[in-house]
Protein backbone atom coordinates (compact mmCIF):
# COMPACT_ATOMS: atom_id res chain seq x y z
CA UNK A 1 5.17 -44.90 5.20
CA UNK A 2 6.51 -41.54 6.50
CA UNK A 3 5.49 -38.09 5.09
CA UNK A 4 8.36 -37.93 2.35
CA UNK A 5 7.46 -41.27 1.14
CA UNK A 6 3.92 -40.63 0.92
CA UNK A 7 4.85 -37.56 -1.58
CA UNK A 8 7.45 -39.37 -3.47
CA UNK A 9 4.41 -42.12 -4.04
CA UNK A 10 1.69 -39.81 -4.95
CA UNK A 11 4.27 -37.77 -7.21
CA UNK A 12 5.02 -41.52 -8.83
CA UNK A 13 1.22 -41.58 -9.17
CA UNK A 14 0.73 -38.92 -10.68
CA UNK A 15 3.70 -39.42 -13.41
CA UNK A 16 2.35 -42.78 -14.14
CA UNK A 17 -1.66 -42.50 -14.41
CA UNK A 18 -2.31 -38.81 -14.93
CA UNK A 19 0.18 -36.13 -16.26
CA UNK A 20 2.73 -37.21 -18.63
CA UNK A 21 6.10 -35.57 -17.42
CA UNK A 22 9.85 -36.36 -18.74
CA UNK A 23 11.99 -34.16 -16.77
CA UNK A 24 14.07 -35.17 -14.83
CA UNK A 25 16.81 -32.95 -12.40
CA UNK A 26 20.20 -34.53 -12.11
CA UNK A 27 21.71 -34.40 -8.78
CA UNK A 28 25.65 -34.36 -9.06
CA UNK A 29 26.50 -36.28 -6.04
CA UNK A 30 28.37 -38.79 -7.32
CA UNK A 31 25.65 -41.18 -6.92
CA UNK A 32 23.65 -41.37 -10.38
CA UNK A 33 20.74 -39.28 -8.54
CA UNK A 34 17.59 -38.31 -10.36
CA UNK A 35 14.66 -36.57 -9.61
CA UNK A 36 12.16 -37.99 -12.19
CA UNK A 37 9.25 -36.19 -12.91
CA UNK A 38 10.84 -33.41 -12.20
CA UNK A 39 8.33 -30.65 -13.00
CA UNK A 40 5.39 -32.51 -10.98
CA UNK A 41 7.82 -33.49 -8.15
CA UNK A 42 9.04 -29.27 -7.80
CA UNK A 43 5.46 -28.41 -7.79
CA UNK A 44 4.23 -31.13 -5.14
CA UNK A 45 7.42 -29.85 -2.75
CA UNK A 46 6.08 -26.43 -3.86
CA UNK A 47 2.90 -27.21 -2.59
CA UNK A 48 3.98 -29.05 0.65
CA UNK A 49 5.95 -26.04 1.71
CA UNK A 50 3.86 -22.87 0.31
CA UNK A 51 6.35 -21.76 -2.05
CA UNK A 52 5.39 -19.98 -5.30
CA UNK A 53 5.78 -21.48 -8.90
CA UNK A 54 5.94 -19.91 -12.32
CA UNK A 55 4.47 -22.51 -14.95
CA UNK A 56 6.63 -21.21 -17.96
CA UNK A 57 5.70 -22.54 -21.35
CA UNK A 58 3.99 -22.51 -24.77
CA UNK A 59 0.05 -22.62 -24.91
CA UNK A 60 -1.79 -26.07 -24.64
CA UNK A 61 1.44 -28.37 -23.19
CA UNK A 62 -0.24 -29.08 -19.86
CA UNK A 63 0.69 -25.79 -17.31
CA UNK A 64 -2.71 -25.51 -16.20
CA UNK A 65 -3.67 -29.05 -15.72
CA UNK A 66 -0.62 -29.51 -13.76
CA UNK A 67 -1.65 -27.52 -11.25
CA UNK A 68 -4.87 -28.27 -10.68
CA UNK A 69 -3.66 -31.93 -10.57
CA UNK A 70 -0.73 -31.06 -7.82
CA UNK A 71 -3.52 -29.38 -6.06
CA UNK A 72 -5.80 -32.01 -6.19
CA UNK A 73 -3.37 -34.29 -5.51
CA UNK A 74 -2.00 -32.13 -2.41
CA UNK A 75 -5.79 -32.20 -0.92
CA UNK A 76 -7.73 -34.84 -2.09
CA UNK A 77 -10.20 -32.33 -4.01
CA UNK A 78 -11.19 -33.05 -7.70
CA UNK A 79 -9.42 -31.40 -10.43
CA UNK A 80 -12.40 -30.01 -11.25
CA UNK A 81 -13.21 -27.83 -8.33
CA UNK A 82 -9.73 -26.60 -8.68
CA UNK A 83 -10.01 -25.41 -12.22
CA UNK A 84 -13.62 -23.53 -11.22
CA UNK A 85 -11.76 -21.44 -9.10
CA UNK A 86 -8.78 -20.64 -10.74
CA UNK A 87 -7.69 -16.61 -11.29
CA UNK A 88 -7.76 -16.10 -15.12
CA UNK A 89 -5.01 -13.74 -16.24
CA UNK A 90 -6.26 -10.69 -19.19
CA UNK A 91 -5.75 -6.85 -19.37
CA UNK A 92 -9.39 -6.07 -17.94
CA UNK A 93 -8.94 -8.57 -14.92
CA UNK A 94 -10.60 -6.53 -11.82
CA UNK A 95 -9.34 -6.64 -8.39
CA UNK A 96 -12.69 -7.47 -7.97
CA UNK A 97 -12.95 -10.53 -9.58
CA UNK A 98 -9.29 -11.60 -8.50
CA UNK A 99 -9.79 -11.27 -4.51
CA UNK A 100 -13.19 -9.79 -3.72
CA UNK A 101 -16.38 -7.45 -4.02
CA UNK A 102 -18.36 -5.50 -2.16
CA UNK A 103 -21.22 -7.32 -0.28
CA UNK A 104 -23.77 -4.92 -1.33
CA UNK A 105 -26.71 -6.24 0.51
CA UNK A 106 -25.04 -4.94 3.57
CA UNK A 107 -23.64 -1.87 2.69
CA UNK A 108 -27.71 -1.39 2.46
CA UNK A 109 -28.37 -2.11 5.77
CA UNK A 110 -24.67 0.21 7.01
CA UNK A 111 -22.08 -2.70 6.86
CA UNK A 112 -19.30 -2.51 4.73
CA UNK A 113 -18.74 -6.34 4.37
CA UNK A 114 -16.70 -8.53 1.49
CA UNK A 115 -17.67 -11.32 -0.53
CA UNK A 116 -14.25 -13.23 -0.96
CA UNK A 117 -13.24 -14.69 -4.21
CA UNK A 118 -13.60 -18.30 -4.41
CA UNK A 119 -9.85 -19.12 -4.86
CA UNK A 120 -8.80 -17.61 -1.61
CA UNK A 121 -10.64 -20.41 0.28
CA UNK A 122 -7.92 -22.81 -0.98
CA UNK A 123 -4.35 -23.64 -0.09
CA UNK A 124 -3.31 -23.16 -3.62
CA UNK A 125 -4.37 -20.72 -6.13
CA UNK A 126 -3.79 -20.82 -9.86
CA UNK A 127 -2.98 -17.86 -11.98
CA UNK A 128 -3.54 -18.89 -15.42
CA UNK A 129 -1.89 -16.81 -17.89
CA UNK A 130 -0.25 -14.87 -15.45
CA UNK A 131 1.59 -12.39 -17.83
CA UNK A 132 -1.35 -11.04 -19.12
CA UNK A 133 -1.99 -9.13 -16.77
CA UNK A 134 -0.56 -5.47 -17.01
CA UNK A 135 2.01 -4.45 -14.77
CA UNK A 136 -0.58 -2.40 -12.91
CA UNK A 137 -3.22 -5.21 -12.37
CA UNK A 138 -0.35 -7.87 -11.32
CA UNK A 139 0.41 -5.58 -8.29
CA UNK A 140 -2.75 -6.15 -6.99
CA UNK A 141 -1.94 -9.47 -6.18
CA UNK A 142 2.39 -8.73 -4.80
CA UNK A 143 1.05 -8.55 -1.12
CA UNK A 144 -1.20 -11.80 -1.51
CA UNK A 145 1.92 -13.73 -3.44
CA UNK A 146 4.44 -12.50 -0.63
CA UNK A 147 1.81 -13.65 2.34
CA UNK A 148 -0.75 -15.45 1.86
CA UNK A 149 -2.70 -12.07 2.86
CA UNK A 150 -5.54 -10.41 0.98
CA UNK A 151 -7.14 -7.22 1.46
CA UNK A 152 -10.15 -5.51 0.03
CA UNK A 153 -11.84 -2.41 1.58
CA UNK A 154 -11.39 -2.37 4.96
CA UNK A 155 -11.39 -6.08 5.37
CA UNK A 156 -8.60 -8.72 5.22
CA UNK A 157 -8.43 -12.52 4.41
CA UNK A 158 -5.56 -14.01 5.87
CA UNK A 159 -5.55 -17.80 6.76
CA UNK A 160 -2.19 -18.92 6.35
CA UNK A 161 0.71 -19.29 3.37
CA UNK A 162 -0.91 -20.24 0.42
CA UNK A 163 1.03 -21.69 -2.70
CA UNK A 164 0.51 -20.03 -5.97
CA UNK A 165 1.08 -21.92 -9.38
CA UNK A 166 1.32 -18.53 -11.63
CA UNK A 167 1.28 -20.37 -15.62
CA UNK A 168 3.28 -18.08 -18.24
CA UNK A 169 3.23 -18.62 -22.08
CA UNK A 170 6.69 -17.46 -23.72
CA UNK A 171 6.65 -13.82 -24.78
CA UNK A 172 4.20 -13.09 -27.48
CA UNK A 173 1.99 -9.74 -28.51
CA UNK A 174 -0.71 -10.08 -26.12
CA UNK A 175 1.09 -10.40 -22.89
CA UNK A 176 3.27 -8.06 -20.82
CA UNK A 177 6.31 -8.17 -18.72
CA UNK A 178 6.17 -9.56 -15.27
CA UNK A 179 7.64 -6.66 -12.57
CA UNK A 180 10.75 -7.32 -11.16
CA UNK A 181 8.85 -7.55 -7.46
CA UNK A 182 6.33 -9.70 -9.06
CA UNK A 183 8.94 -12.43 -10.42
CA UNK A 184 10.84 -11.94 -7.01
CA UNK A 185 7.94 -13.62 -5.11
CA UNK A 186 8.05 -16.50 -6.98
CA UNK A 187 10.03 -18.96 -5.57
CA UNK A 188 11.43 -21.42 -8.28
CA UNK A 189 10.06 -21.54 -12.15
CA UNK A 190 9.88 -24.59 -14.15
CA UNK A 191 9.37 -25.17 -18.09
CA UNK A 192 6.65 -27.35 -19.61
CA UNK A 193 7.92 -28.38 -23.33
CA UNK A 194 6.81 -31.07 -26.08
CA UNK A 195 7.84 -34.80 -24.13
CA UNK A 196 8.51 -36.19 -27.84
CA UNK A 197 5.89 -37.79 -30.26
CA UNK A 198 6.44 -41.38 -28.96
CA UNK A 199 3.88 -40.08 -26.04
CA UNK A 200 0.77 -39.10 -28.24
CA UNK A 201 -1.05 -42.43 -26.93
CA UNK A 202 -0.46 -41.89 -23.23
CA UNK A 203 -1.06 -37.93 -23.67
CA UNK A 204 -4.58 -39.29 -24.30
CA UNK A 205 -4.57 -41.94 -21.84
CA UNK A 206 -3.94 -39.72 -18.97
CA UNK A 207 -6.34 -37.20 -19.78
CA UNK A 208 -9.07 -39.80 -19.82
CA UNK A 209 -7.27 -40.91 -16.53
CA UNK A 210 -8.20 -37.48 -15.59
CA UNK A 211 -11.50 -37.37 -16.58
CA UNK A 212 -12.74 -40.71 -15.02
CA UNK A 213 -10.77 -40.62 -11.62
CA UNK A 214 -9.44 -37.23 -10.93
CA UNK A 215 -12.92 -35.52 -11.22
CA UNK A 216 -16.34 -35.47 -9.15
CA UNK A 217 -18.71 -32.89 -10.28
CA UNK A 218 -20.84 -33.78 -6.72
CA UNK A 219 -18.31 -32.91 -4.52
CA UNK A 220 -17.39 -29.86 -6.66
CA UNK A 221 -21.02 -28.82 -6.55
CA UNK A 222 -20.89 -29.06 -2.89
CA UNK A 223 -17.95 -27.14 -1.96
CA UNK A 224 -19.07 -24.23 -4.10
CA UNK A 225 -22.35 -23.88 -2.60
CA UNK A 226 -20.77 -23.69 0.85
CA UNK A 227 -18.18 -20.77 -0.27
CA UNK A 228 -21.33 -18.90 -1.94
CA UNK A 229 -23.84 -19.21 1.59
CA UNK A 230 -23.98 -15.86 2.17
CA UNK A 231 -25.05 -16.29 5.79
CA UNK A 232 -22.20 -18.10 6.97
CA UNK A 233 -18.74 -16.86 8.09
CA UNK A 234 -15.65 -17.30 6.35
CA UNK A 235 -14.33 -19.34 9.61
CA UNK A 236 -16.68 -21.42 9.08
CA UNK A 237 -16.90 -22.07 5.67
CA UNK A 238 -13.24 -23.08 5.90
CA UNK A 239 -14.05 -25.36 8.45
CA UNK A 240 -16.72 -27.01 6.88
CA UNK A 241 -14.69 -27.02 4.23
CA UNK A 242 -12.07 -28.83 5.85
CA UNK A 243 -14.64 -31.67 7.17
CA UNK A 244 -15.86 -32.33 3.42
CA UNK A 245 -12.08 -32.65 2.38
CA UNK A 246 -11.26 -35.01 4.78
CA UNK A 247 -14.26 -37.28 4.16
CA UNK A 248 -13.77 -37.20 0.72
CA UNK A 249 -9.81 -37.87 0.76
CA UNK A 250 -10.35 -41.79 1.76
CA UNK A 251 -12.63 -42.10 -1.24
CA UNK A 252 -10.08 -40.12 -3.31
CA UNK A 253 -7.51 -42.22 -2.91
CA UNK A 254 -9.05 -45.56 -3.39
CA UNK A 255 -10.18 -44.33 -6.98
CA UNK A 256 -6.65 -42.96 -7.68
CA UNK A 257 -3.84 -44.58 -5.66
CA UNK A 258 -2.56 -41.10 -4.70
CA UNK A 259 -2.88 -40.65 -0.88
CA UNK A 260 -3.21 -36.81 0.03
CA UNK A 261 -0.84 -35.95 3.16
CA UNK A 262 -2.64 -34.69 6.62
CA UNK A 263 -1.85 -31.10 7.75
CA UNK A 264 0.37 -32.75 10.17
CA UNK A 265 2.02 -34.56 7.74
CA UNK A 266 2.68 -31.60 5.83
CA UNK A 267 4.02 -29.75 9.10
CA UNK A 268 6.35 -32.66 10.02
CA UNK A 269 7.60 -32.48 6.32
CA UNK A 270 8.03 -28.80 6.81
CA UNK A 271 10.25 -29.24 10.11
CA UNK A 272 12.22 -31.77 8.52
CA UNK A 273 13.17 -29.72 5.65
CA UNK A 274 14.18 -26.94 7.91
CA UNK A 275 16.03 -29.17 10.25
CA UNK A 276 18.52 -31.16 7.90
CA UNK A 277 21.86 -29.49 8.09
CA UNK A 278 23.92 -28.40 6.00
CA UNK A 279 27.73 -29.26 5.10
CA UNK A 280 30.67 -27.13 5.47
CA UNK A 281 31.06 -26.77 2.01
CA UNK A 282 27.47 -26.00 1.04
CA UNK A 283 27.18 -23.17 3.84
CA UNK A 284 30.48 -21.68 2.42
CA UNK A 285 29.13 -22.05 -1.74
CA UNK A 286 25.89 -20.49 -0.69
CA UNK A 287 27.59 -17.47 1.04
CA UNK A 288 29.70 -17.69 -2.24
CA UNK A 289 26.71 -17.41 -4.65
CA UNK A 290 25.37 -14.61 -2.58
CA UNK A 291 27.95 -12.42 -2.04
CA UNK A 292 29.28 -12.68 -5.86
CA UNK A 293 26.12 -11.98 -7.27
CA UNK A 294 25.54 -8.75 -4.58
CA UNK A 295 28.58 -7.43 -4.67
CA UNK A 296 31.05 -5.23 -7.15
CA UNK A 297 34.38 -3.87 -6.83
CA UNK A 298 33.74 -0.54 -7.51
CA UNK A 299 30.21 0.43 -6.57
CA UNK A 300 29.93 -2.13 -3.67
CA UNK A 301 26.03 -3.38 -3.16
CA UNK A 302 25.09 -4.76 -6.74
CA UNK A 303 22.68 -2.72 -8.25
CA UNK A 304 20.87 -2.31 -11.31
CA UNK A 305 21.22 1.26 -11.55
CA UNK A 306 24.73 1.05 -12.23
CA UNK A 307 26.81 0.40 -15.23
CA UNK A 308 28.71 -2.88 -14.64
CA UNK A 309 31.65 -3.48 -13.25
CA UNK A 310 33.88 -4.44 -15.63
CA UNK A 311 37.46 -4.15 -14.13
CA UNK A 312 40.29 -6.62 -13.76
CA UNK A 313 39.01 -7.22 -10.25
CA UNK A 314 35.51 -7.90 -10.84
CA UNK A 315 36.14 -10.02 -14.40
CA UNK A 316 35.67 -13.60 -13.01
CA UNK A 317 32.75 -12.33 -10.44
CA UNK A 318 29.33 -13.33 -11.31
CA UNK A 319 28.11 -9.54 -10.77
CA UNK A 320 30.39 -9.32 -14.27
CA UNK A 321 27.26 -11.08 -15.82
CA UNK A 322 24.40 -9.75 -14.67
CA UNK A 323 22.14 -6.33 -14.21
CA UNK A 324 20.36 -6.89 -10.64
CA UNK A 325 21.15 -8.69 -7.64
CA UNK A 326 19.93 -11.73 -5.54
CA UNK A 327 17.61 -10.70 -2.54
CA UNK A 328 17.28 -12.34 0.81
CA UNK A 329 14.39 -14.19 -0.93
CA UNK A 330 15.71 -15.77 -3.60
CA UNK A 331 18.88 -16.98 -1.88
CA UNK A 332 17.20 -18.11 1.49
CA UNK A 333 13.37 -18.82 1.00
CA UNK A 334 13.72 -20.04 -2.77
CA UNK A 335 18.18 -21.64 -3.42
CA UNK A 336 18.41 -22.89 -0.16
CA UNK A 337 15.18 -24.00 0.68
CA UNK A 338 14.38 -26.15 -2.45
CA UNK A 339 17.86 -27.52 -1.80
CA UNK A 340 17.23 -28.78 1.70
CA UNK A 341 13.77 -30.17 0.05
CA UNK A 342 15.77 -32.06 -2.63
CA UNK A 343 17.92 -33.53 0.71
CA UNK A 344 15.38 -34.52 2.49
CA UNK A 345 13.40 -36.04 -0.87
CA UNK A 346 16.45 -37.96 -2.22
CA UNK A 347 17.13 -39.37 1.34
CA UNK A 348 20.03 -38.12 1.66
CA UNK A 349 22.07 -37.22 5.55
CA UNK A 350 22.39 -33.34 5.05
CA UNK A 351 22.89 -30.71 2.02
CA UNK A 352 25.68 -31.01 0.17
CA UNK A 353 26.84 -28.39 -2.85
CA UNK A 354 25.23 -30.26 -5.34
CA UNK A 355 21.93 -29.95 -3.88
CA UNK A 356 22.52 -26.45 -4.26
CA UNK A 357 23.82 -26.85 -7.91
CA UNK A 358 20.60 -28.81 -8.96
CA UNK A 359 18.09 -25.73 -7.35
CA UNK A 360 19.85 -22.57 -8.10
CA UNK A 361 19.17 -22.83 -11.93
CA UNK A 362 14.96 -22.86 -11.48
CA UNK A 363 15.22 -20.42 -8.67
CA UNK A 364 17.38 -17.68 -10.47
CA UNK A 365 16.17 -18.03 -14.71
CA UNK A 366 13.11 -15.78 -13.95
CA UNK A 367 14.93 -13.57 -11.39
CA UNK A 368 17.97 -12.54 -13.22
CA UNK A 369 18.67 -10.35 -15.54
CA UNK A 370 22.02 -11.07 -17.42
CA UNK A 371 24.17 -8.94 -19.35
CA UNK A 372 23.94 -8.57 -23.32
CA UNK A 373 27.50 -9.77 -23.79
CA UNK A 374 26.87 -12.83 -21.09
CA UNK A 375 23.53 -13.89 -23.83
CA UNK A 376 25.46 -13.33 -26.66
CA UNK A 377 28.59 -15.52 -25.36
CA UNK A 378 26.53 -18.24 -24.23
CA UNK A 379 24.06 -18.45 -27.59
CA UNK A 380 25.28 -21.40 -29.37
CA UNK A 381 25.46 -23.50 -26.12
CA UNK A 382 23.57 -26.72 -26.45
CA UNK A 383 20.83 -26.74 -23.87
CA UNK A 384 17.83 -28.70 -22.78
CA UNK A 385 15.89 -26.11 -20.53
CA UNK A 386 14.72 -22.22 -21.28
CA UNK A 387 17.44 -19.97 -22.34
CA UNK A 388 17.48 -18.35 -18.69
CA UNK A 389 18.14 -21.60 -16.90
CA UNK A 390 20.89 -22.76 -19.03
CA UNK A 391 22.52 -18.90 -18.64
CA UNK A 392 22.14 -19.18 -14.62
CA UNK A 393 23.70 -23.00 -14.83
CA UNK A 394 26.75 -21.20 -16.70
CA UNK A 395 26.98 -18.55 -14.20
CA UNK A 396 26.78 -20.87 -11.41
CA UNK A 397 29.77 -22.53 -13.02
CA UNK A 398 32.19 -19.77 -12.76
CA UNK A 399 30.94 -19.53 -9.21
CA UNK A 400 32.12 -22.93 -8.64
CA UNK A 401 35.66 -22.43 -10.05
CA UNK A 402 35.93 -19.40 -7.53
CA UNK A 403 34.70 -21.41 -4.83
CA UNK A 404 37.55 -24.22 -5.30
CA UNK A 405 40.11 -21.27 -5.94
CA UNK A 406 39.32 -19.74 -2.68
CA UNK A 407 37.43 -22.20 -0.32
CA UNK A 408 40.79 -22.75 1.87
CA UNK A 409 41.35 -19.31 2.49
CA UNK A 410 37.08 -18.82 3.10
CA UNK A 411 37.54 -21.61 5.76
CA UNK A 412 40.57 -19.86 7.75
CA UNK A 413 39.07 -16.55 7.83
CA UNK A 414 35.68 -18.38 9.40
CA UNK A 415 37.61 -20.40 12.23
CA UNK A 416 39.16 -17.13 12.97
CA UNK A 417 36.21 -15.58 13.34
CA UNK A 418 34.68 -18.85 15.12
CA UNK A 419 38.09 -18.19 18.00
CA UNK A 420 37.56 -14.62 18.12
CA UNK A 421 33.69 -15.64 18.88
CA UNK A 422 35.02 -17.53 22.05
CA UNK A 423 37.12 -15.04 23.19
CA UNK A 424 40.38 -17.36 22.40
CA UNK A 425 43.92 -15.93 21.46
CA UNK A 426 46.22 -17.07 19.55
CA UNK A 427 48.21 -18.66 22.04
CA UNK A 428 44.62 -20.18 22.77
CA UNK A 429 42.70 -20.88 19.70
CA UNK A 430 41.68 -24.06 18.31
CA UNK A 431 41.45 -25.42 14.60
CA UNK A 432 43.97 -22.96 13.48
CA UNK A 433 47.67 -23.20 12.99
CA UNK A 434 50.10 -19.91 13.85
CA UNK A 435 50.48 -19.43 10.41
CA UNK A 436 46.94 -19.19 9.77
CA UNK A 437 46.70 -16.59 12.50
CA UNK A 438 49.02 -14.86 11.38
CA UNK A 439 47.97 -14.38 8.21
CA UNK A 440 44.82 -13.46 8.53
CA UNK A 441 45.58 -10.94 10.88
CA UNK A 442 48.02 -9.50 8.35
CA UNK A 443 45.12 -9.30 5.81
CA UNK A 444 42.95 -7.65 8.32
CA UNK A 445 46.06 -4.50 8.47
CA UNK A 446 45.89 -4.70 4.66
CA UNK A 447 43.34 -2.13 2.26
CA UNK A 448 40.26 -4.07 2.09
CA UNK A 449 40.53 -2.84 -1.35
CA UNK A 450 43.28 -5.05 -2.03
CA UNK A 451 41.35 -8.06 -1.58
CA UNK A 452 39.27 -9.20 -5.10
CA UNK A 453 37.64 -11.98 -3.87
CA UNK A 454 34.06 -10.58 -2.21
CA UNK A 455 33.68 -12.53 0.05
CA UNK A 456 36.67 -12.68 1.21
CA UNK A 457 36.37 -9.19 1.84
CA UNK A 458 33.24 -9.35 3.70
CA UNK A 459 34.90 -11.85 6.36
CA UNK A 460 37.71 -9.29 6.76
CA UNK A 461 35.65 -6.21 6.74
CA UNK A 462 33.76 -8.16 9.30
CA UNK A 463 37.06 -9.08 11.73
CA UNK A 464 38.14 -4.95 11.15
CA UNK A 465 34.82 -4.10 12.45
CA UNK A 466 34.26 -6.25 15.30
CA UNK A 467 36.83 -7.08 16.71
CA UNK A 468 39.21 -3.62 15.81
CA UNK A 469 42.00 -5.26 14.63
């Protein structure tokens, strides 16, 4: 059994002995493909590639204990160790009791040394009830959530990427907004609803599951004690750490049937999901979805400073339907990455446009911002997911339309650019008819102002540039 097996089993485990979860993502290929579990499976490929996770939801329908299950599940370390260190989220959270304090005892003696929070010595941390936490307090945590990098005095705490698995009730009076940076550096969001009433018996059987299997007060006992010896450094303490995982990760999965992946496993998972390629069309829709959602007519970079662009060339644009743009972040580390994850998870040869279809949704709901008149079009739509998710599906759709509408003329202007790359003339270029050449070099003479399409533009604007013609 290879590494993506060995997390499509333990995610199966999970679904069937420990969390109840009925999403499922549909994967328009053509194919009848279906992600089951859907919540649990996004948060174990969260997990296996250090991407962050908002846990969006009303109180009490299982954020929490999802992610001290993927966690445990991801490691081999009880649920209950997980949920001991977990950050709590409330208006007179300290930065002290979030990443560290001062170890006074030295400062006696002249040292100015840190005693680390106990949820930094973990691969993932949980931030229960993320939201509230006031804007101020939240931006304590933006450099940890963007690298895996805390910092306290003069000290730092840097081990690696970590995963964070931020939960977030739905708006109510004693929570605040999340910052625009702080909902930026989480990768993908997912919603945790009622499953329907037909699941009252197993919602109890898999918390006793829980209970019984999933917890071992012992080893949770243990682990704590070492992250509290004052006298030992935090190099070793991971270490040791480490050693007690391992041990206790045989004995973890005979109880449960869920077989935590090795740290090479996790890296060869990694490298495969950066490796698989992606197709023609899938490139091209993902340079689409980017450059319509950063781009206007009139003002040029999307920003959400400015009024919106609202003229006849910008109407079927997606920057029509939204305030801010899409950074490098959301369309590289969060759309495209999760997409070659779903590849590589649903076995299939390389990323197609649907894999992009199925991931944009959960990585753009909690990003962006859409227009009044976009909400109040799309209010009587029947949906299944959060308001935000359904909004980003229908944006995605007029995306699509353009994509069709122009892909052809997309294509020519990239082998063009691909000859002019090689040095190759007309009389010498390949993959390109005369007429082709010809007309794109007769929309490079034209007013780049005359062409609607954005990204269109930017390939022309591009061949004007570099190569002066």
């Amino acid at each position: 059994m290879d590494e993506t097996e060995k997390l499509k089993n333990n995610i199966a485990k999970v679904a069937t002995g420990y969390f109840l979860d009925t999403s499922v993502l549909e994967i328009a290929d053509g194919k009848g493909t279906k992600v089951e579990a859907w919540n649990l499976a996004s948060m174990m490929l969260g997990f296996a590639l250090k991407k962050n996770m908002l846990l969006i939801g009303e109180p009490g329908w299982g954020k929490t204990s999802a992610a001290s299950i993927i966690a445990s599940a991801g490691t081999g370390f009880p649920i209950d160790l997980y949920r001991s260190v977990q950050i709590s989220g409330h208006p007179d959270q300290s930065e002290e009791k979030m990443i560290g304090r001062p170890d006074y005892g030295s400062m006696m003696s002249g040292k100015e040394d840190v005693i680390w929070q106990k949820a930094l010595f973990f691969p993932s941390i949980t931030l229960d009830e993320f939201n509230r936490l006031p804007e101020g307090k939240q931006a304590e945590l933006l450099d940890a959530l963007a690298t895996g990098r805390f910092s306290y005095l003069n000290d730092n705490f840097y081990y690696g990427d970590k995963c964070f698995f931020a939960t977030v009730n739905h708006h109510d009076g004693g929570n605040h907004e999340i910052s625009a940076p702080g909902l930026d550096r989480f990768h993908l969001c997912v919603e945790f609803a009622f499953p329907g009433a037909i699941y009252r018996g197993k919602v109890r059987e898999f918390k006793a599951s829980q209970r019984s299997t999933l917890t071992d007060k012992d080893l949770t006992s243990r682990i704590l004690e070492i992250i509290q010896d004052k006298g030992m450094p935090v190099k070793d303490k991971l270490e040791k750490i480490d050693s007690e995982r391992e041990k206790a990760a045989k004995e973890y999965s005979k109880k449960s049937g869920i077989e935590p992946l090795t740290a090479s496993e996790y890296r060869a998972f990694q490298e495969k999901v950066a490796k698989i390629g992606m197709s023609q069309d899938a490139s091209l829709y993902m340079n689409c979805v980017d450059s319509e959602m950063n781009m206007t007519q009139k003002f040029g970079t999307k920003r959400s400073c400015d009024t919106i662009d609202d003229s006849n060339h910008a109407k079927e644009l997606a920057s029509k339907n939204i305030v801010n743009g899409l950074s490098p972040r959301a369309s590289i580390e969060s759309i495209e990455d999760f997409a070659r994850a779903l590849a590589v998870y649903t076995g299939a040869e390389k990323v197609e446009k649907c894999h992009i279809d199925a991931a944009a949704p959960y990585a753009l709901a909690h990003r962006v911002k859409f227009t009044d008149d976009f909400k109040s079009f799309h209010s009587e739509g029947v949906r299944g997911c959060i308001f935000e998710a359904y909004l980003a599906k229908k944006m995605l759709e007029g995306v699509s339309k353009n994509f069709e509408k122009y892909k052809n003329d997309l294509i020519m202007l990239e082998k063009y650019i691909e000859n002019k790359n090689k040095g190759k003339t007309r009389k010498s270029k390949e993959g390109l008819s005369d007429e082709h050449w010809d007309r794109v070099e007769g929309m490079v003479k034209e007013d780049l102002r005359k062409i609607d399409y954005p990204l269109m533009r930017e390939h022309v604007g591009f061949i004007k540039d570099v190569y002066r013609a």
